[in-house]
N, C-alpha and C. Protein backbone atom coordinates (compact mmCIF):
# COMPACT_ATOMS: atom_id res chain seq x y z
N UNK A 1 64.35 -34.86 24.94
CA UNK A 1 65.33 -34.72 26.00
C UNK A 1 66.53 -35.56 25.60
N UNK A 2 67.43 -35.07 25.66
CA UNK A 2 68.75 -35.41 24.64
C UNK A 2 70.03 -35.76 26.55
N UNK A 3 70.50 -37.01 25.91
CA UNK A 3 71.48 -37.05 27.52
C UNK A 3 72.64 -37.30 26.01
N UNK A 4 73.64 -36.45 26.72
CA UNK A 4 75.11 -36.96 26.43
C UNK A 4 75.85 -37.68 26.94
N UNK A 5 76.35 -38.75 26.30
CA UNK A 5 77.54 -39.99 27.45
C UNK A 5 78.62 -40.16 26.20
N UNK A 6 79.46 -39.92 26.96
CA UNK A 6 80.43 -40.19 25.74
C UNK A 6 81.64 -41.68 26.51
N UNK A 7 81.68 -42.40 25.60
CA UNK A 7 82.10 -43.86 25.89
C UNK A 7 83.55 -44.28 25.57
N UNK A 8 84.33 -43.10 25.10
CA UNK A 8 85.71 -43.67 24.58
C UNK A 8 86.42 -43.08 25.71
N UNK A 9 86.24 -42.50 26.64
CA UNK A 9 87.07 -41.53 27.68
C UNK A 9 86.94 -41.97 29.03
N UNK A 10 87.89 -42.68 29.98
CA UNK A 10 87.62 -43.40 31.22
C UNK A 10 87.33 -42.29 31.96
N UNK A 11 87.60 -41.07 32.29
CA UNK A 11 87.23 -39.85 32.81
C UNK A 11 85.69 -39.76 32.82
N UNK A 12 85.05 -40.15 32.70
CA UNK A 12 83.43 -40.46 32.22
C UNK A 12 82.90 -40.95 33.39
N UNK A 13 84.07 -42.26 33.92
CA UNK A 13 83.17 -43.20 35.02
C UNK A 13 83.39 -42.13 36.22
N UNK A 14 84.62 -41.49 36.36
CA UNK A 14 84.84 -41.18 37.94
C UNK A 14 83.58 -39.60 38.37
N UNK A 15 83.76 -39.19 36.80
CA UNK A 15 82.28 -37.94 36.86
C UNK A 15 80.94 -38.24 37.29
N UNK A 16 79.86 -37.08 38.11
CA UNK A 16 78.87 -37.84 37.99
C UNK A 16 78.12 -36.91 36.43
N UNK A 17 77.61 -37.71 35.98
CA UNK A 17 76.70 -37.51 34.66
C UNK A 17 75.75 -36.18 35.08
N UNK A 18 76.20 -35.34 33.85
CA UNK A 18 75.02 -34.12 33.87
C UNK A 18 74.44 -33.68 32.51
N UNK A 19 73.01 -33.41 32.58
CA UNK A 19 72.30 -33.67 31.77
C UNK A 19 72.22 -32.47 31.11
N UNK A 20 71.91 -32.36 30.02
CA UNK A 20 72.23 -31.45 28.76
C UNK A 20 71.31 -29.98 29.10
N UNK A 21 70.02 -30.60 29.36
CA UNK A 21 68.43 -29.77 29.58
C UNK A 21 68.88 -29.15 30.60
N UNK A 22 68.94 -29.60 31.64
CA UNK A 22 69.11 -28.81 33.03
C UNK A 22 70.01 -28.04 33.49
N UNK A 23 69.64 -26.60 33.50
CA UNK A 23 71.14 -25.70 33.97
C UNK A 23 71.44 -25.69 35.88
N UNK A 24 70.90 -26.82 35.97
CA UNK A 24 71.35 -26.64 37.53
C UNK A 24 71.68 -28.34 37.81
N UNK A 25 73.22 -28.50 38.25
CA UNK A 25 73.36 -30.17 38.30
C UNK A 25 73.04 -30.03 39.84
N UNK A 26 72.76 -31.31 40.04
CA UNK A 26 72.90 -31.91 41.67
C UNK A 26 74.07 -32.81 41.72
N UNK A 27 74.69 -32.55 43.41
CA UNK A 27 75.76 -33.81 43.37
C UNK A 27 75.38 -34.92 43.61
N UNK A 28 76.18 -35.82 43.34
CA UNK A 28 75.08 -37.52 43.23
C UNK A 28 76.07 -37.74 45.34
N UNK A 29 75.56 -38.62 45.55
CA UNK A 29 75.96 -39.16 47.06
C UNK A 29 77.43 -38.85 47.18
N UNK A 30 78.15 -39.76 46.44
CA UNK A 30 79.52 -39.77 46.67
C UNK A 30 79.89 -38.52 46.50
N UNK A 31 79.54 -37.06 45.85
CA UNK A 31 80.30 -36.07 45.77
C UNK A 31 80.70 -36.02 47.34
N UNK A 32 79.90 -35.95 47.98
CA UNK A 32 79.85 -35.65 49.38
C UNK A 32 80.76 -36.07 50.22
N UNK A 33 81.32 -37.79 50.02
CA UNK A 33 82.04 -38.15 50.82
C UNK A 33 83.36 -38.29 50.09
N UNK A 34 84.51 -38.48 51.38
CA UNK A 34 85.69 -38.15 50.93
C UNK A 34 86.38 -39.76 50.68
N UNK A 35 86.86 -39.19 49.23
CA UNK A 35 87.59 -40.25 48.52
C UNK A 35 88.72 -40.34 49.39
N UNK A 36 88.79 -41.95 49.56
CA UNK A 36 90.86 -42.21 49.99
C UNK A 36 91.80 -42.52 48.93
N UNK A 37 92.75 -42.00 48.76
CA UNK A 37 93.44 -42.10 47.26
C UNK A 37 94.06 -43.17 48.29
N UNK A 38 94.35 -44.46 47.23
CA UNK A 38 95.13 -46.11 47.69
C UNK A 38 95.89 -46.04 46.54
N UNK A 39 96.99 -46.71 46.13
CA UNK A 39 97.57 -46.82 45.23
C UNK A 39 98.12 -48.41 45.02
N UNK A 40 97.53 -48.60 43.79
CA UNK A 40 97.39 -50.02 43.30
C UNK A 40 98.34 -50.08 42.48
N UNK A 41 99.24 -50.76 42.62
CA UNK A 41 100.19 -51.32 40.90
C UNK A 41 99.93 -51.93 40.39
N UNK A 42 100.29 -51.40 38.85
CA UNK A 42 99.18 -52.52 37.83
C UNK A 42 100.16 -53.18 37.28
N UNK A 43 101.56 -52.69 37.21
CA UNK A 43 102.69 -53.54 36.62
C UNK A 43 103.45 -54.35 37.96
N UNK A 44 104.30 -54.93 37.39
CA UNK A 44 104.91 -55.74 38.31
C UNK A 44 106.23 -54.81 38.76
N UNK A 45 105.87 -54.00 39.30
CA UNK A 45 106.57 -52.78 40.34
C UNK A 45 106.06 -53.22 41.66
N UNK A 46 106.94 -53.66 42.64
CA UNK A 46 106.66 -53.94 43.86
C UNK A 46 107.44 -52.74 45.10
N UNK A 47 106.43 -52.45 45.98
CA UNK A 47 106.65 -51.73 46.47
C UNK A 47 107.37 -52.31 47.75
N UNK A 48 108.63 -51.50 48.12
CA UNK A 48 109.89 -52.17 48.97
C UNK A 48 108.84 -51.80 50.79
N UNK A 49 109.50 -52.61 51.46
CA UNK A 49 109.24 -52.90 52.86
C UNK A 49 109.29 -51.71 53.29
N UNK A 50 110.50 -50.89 52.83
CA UNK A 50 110.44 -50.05 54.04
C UNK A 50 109.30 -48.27 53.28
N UNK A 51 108.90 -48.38 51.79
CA UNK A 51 108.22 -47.38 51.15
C UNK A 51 106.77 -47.70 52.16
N UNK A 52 106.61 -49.57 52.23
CA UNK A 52 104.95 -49.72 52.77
C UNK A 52 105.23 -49.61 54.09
N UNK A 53 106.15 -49.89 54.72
CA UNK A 53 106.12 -49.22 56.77
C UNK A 53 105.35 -47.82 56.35
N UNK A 54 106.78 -47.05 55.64
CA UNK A 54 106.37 -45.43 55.87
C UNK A 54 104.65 -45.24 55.52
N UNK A 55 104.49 -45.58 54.51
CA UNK A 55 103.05 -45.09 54.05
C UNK A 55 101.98 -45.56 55.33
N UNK A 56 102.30 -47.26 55.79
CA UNK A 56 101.41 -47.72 56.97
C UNK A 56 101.49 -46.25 58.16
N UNK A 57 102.93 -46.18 58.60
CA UNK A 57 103.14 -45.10 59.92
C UNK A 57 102.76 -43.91 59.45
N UNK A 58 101.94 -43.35 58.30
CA UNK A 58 101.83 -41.92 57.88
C UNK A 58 100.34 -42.16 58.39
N UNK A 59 99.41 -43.50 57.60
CA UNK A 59 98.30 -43.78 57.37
C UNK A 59 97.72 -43.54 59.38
N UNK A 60 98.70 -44.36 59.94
CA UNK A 60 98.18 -45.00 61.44
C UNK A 60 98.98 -43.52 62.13
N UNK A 61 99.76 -42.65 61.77
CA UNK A 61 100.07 -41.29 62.63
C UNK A 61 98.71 -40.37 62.24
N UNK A 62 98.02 -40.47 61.18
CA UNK A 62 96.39 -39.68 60.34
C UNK A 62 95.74 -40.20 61.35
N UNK A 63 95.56 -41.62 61.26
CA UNK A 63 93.92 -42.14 61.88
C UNK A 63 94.39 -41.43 63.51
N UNK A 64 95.44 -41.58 64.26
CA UNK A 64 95.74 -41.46 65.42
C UNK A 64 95.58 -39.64 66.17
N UNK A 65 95.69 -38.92 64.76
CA UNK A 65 95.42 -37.33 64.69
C UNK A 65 94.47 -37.20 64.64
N UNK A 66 93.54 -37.66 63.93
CA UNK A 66 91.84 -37.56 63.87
C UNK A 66 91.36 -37.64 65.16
N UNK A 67 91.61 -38.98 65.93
CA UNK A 67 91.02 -39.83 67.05
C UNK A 67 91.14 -39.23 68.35
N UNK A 68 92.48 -38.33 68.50
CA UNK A 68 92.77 -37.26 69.54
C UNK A 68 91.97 -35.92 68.81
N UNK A 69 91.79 -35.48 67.88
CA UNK A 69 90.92 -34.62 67.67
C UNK A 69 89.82 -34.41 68.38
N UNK A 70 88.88 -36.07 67.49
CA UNK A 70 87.75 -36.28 68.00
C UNK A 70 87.45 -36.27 69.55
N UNK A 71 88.21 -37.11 70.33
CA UNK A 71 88.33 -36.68 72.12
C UNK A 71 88.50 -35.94 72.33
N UNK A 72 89.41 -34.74 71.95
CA UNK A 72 89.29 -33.45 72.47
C UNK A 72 88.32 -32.69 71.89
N UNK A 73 87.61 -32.53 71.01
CA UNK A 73 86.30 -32.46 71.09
C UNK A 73 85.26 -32.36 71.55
N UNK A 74 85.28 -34.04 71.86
CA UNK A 74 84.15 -34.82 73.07
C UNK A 74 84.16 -34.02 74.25
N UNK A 75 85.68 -33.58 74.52
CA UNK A 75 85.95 -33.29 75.88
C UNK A 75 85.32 -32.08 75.94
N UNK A 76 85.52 -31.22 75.18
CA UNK A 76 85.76 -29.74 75.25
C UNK A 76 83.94 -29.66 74.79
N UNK A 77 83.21 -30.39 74.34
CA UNK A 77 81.50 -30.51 74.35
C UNK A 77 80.91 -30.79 76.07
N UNK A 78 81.85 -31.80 76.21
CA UNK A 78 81.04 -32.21 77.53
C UNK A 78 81.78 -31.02 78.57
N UNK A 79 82.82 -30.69 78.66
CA UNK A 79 82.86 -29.23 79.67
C UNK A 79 81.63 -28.11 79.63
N UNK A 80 81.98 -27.55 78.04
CA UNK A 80 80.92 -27.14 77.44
C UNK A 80 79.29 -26.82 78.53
N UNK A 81 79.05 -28.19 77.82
CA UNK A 81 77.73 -28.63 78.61
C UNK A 81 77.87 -28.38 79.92
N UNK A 82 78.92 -28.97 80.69
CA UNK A 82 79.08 -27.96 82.23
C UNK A 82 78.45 -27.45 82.66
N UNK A 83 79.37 -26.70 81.98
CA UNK A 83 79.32 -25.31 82.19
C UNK A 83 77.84 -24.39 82.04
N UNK A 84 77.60 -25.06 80.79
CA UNK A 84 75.90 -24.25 80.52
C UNK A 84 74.88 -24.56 81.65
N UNK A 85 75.28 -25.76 82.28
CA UNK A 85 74.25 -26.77 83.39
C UNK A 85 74.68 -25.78 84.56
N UNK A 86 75.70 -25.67 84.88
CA UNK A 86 75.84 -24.32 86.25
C UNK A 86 75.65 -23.29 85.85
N UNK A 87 75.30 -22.41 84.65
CA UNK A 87 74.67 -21.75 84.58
C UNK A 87 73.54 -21.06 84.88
N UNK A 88 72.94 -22.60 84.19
CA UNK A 88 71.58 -22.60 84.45
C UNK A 88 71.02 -22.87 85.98
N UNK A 89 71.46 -23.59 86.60
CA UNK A 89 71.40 -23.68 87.78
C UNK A 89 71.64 -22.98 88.86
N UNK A 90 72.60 -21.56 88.32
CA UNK A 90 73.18 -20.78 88.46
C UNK A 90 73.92 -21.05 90.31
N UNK A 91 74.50 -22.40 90.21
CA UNK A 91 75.64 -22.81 91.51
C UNK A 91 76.81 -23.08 90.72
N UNK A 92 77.91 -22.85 91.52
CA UNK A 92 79.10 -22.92 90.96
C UNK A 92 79.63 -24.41 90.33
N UNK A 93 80.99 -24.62 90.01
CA UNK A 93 80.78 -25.76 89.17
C UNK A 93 81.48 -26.51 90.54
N UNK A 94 81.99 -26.21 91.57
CA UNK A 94 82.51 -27.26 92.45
C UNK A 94 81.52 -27.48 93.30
N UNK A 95 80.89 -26.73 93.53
CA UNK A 95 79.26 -27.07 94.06
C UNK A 95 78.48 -28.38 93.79
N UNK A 96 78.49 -27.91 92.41
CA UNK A 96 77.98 -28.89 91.32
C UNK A 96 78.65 -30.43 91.36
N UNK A 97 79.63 -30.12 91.34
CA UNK A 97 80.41 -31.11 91.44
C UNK A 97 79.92 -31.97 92.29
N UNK A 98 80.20 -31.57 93.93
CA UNK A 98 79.53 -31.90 95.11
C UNK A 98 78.22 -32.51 95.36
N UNK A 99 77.74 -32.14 94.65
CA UNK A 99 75.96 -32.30 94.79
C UNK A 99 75.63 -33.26 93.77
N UNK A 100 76.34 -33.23 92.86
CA UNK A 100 76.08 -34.50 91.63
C UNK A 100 75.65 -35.64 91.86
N UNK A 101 76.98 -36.59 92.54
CA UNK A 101 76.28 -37.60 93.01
C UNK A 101 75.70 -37.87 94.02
N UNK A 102 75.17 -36.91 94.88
CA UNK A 102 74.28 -37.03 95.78
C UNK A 102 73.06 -37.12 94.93
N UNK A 103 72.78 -36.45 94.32
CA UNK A 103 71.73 -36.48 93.45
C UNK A 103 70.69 -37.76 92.86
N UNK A 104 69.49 -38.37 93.57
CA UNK A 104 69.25 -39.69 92.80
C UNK A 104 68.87 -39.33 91.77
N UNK A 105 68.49 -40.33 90.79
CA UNK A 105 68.59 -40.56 89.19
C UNK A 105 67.18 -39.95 89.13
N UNK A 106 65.84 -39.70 89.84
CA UNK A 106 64.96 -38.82 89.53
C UNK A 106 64.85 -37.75 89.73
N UNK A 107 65.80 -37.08 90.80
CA UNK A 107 66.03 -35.36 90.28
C UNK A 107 66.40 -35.49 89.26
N UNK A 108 67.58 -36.38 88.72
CA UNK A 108 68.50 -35.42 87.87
C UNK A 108 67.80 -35.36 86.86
N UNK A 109 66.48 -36.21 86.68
CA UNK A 109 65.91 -36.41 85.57
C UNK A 109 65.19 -35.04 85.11
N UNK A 110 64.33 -34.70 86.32
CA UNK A 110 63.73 -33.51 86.68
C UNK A 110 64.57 -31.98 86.39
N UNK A 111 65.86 -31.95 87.21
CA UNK A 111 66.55 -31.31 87.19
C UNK A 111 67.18 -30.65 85.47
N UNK A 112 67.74 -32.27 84.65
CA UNK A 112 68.44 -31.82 83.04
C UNK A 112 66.63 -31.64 82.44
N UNK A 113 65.26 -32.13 82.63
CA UNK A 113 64.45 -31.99 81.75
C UNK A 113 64.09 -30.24 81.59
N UNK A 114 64.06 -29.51 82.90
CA UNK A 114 64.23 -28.27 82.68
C UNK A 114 65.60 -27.60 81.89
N UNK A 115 66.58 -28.39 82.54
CA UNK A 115 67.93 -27.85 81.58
C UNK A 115 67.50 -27.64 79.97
N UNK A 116 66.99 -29.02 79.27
CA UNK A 116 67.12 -29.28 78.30
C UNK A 116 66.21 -28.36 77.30
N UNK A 117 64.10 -28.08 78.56
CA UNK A 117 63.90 -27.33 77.93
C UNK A 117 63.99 -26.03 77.45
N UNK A 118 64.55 -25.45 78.56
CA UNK A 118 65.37 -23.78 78.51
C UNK A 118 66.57 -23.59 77.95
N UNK A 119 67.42 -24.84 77.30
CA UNK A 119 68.74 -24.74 76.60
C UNK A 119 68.51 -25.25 75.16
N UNK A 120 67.68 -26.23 74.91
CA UNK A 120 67.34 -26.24 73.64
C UNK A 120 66.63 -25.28 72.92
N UNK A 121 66.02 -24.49 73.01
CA UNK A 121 65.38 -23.36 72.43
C UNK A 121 66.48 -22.76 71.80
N UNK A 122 68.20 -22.60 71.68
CA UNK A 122 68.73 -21.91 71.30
C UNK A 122 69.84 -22.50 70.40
N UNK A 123 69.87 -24.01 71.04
CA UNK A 123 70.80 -25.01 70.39
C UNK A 123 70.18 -26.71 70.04
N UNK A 124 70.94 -27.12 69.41
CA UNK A 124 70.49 -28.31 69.23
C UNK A 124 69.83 -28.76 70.28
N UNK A 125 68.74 -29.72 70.13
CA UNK A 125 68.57 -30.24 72.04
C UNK A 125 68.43 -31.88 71.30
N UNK A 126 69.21 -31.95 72.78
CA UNK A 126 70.27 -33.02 72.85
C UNK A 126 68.97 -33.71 73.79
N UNK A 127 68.89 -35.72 73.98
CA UNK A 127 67.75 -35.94 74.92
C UNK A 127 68.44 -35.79 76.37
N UNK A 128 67.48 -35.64 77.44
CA UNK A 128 67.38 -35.82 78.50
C UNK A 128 68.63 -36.93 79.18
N UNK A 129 68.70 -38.51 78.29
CA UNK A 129 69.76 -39.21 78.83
C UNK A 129 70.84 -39.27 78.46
N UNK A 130 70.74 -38.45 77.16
CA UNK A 130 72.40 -37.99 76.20
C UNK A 130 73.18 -37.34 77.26
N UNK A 131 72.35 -35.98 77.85
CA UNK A 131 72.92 -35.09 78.50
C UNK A 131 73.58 -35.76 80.42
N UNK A 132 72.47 -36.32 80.91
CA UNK A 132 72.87 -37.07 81.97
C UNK A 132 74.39 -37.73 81.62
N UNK A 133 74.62 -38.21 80.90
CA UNK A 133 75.31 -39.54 80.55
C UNK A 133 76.87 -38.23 80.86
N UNK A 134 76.70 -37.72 79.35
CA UNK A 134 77.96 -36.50 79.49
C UNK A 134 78.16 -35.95 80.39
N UNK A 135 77.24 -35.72 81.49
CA UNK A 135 77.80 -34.73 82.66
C UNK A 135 77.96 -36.04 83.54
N UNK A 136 78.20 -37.06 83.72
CA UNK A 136 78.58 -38.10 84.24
C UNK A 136 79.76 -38.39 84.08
N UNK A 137 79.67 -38.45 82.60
CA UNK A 137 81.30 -38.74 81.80
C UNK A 137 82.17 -37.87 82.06
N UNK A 138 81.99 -36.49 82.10
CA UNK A 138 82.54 -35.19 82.52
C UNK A 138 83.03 -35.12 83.60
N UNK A 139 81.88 -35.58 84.84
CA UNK A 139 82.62 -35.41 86.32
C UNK A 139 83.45 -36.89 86.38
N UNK A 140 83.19 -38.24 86.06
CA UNK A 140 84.27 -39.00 85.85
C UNK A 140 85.62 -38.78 85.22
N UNK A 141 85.73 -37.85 84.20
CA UNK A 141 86.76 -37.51 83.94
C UNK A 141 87.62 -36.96 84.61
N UNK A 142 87.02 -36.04 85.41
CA UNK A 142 87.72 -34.95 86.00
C UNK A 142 88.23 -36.06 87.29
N UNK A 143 87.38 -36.87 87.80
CA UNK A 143 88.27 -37.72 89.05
C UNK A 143 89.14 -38.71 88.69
N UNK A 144 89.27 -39.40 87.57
CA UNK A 144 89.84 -39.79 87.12
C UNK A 144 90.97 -39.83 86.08
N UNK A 145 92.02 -39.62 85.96
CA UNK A 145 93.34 -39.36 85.50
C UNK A 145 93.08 -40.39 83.99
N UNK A 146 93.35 -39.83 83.22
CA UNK A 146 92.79 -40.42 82.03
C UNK A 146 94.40 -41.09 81.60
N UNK A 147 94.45 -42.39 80.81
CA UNK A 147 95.72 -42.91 80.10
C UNK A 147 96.05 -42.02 79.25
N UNK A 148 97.73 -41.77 79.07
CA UNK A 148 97.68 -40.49 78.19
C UNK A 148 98.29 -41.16 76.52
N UNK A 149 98.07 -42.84 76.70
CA UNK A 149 98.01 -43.48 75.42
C UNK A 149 97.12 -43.29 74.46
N UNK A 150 97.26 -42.42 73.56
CA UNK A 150 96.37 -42.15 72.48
C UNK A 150 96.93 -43.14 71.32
N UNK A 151 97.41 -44.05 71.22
CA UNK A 151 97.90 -44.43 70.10
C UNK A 151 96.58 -45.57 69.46
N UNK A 152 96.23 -45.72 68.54
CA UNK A 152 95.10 -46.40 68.14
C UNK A 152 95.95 -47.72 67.82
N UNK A 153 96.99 -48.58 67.64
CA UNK A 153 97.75 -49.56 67.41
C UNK A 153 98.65 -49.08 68.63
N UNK A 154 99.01 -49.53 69.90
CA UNK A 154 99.97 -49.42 70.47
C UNK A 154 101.22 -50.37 70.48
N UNK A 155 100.89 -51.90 70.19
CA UNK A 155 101.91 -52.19 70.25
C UNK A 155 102.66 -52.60 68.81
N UNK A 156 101.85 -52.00 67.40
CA UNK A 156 101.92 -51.86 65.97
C UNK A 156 103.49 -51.19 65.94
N UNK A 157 103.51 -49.79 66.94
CA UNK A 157 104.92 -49.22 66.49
C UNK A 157 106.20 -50.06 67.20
N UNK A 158 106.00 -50.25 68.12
CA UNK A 158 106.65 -51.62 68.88
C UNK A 158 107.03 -52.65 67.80
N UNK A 159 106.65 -53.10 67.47
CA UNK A 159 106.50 -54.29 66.85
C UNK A 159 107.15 -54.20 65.17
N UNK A 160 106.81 -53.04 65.05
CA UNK A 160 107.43 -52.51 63.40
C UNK A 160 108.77 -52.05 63.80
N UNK A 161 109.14 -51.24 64.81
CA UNK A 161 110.89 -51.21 65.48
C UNK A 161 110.54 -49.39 65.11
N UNK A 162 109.67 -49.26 64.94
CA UNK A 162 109.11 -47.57 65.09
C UNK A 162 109.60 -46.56 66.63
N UNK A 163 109.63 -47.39 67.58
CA UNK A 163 109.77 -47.09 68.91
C UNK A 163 110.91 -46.91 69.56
């Protein structure tokens, strides 16, 4: 069993190694996850104030696009779920609404354990207090007027003269 490595070529380290014998490679861990390209200077090239703002406000406008992604997401899962729960229950959702927190914490237990077993059969199943929790979070949402500050650094752009 013969391995090839060849040692004069830095292109070598960032590859993962595949073996001569085997016509089928596997990816090693890292194929999987996503590289962040950073950029390091190796000479004495210094990068000006206002090149590292921009790159910071590109970096922190990304993380801040993701993070409203991810909540609207969340959001649009836990409606979702709702919705499937008045379904199943087959009462409307302002009904639902209504009756929620009347509800003590051992119906509802009773109540999502049937949800969960007649809705998981077709989808992921989620536990019993995952689901409570979200349709909690859900009808809190809805009474509550959410901050419409999404900024993950708020007072970062402030403070940089971004604002």
């Amino acid at each position: 069993m013969a391995l090839r490595i060849q040692f004069l070529f830095p292109n070598t380290l960032s590859e993962p190694l595949k073996s001569q014998t085997h016509p089928f490679s596997f990816p090693t861990a890292t194929h999987f996850t996503k590289r962040i390209k950073t950029q390091i200077p190796c000479a004495k090239r210094r990068i000006s104030d206002a090149d590292l703002a921009s790159d910071l406000a590109t970096e922190v406008a990304r993380i801040n696009a993701d993070l409203a992604q991810r909540e609207e997401a969340m959001k649009k899962s836990k409606e979702l779920l709702f919705i499937e729960l008045c379904h199943y229950l087959a009462i409307e959702k302002e009904e639902v609404k209504r009756k929620w927190s009347k509800i003590d914490q051992q119906e509802k237990w009773v109540l999502l354990e049937g949800f969960v077993n007649e809705w998981g059969v077709n989808f992921h199943p989620l536990s019993i207090r995952s689901i409570r929790e979200m349709i909690d979070e859900y009808l809190n949402e809805e009474k509550t007027a959410a901050s419409n500050s999404s900024d993950l650094f708020p007072g970062l752009k402030r403070m940089m003269g971004f604002s």
